[in-house]
Protein backbone atom coordinates (compact mmCIF):
# COMPACT_ATOMS: atom_id res chain seq x y z
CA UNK A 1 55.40 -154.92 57.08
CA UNK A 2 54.77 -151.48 56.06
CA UNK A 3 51.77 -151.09 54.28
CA UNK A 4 51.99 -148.17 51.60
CA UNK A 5 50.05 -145.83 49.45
CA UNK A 6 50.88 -146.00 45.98
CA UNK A 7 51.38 -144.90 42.51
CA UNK A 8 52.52 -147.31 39.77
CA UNK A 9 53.44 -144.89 36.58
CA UNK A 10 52.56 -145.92 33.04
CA UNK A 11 55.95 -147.02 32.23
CA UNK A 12 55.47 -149.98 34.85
CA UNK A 13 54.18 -153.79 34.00
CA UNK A 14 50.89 -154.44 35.45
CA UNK A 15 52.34 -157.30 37.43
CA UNK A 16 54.28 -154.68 40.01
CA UNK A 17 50.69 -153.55 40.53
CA UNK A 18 48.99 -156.64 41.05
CA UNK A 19 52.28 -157.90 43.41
CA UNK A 20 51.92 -155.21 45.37
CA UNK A 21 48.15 -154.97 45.84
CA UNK A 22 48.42 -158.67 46.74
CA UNK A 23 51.09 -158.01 49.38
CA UNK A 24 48.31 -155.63 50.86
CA UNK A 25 49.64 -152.00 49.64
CA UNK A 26 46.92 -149.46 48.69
CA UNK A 27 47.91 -148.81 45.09
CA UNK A 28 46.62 -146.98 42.17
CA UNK A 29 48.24 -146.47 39.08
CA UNK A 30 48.53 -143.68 36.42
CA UNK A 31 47.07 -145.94 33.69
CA UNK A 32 43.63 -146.03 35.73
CA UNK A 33 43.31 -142.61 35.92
CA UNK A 34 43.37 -142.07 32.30
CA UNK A 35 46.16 -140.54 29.90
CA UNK A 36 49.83 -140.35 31.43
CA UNK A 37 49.91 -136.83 32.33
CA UNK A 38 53.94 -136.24 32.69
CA UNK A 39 56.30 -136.71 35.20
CA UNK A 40 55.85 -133.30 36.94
CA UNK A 41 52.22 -134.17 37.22
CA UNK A 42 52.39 -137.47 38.41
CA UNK A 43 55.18 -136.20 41.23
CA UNK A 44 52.31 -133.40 42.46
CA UNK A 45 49.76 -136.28 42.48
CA UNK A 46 51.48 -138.11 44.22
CA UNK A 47 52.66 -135.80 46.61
CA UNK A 48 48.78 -134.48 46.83
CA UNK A 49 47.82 -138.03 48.23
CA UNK A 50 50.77 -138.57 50.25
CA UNK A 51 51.61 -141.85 47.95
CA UNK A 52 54.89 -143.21 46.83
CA UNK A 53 56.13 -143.18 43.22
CA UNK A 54 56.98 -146.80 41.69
CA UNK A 55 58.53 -146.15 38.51
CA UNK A 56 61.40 -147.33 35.64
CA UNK A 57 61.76 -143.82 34.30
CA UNK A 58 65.00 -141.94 35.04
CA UNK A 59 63.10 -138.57 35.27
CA UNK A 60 61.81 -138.41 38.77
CA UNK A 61 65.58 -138.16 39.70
CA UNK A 62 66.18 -134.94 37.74
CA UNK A 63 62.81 -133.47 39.37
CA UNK A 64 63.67 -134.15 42.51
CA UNK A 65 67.21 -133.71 42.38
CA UNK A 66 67.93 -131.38 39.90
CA UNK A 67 64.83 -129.13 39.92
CA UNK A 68 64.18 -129.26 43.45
CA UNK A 69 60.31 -130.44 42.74
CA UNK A 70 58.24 -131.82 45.86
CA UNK A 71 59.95 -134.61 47.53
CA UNK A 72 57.59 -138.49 47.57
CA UNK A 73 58.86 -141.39 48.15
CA UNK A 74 60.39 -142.79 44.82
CA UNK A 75 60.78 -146.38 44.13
CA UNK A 76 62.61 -146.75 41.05
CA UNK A 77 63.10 -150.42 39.50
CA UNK A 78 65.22 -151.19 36.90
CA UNK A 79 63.49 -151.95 33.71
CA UNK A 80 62.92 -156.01 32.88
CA UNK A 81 60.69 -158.91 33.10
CA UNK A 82 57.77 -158.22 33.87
CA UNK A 83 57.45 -161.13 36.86
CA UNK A 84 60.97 -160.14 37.78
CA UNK A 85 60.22 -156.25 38.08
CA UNK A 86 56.82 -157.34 40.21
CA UNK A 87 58.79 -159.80 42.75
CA UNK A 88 61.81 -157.24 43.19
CA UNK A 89 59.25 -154.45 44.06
CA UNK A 90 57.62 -156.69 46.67
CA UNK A 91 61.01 -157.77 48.04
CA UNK A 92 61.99 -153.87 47.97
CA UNK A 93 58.84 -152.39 49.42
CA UNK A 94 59.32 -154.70 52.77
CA UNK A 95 63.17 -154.17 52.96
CA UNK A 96 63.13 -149.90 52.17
CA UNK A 97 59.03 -149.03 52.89
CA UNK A 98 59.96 -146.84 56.09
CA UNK A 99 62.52 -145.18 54.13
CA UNK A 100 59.88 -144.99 50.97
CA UNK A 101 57.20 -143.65 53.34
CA UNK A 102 59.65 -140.92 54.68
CA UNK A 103 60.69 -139.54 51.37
CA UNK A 104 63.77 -141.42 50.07
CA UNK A 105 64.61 -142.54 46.74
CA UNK A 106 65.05 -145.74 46.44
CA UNK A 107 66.94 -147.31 42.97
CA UNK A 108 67.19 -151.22 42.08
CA UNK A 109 70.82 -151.93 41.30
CA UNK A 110 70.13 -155.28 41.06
CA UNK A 111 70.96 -157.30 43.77
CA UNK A 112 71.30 -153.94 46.00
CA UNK A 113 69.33 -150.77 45.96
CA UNK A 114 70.53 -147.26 46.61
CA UNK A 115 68.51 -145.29 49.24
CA UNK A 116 68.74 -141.38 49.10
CA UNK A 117 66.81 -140.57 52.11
CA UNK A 118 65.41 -136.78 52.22
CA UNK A 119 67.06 -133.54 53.94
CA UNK A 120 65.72 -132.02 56.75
């Protein structure tokens, strides 16, 4: 298993974060840090401490794709139960973490996930 650093945003259940952490990633979240600073400033943070982005929110795309902002690793989930959202994260993280740790975007489909690794 890949072991990651990461960053749970605010729009994210506290179970992901507690899945995770119990599957041995280093994580810290946005909500622990105090008010949710924006998108644009969690994607800096993020790429500051080298950790990957777990996220529902749509926006991270249009940064990084769109705006050309800083490319991290971007898991995003889609949005639902919370126990759901924490045991797909944990099932994604160990199937796409190389890719994660590299810079890809990685989006929940459901039963499949897209990966958009990064250009060179």
């Amino acid at each position: 298993m890949t072991v990651l650093k990461l960053l749970i945003d605010s729009c994210v259940a506290h179970a992901v974060a507690r899945a995770l952490r119990a599957a041995g990633h280093d994580v810290a979240t946005v909500m622990e840090r105090g008010p949710d600073p924006g998108d644009a400033s969690i994607l800096a943070l993020a790429a500051t401490e080298n950790r990957v982005i777990v996220t529902i929110d749509t926006d991270f795309g249009t940064l990084v794709f769109r705006d050309g902002a800083r490319r991290v690793g971007v898991l995003r989930l889609r949005d639902g139960a919370p126990a759901h959202l924490a045991a797909r994260a944990v099932e994604l993280m160990a199937a796409h973490g190389e890719a994660l740790k590299a810079g890809a975007f990685v989006t929940d489909d459901g039963d499949h996930a897209r990966v958009s690794l990064p250009k060179v």
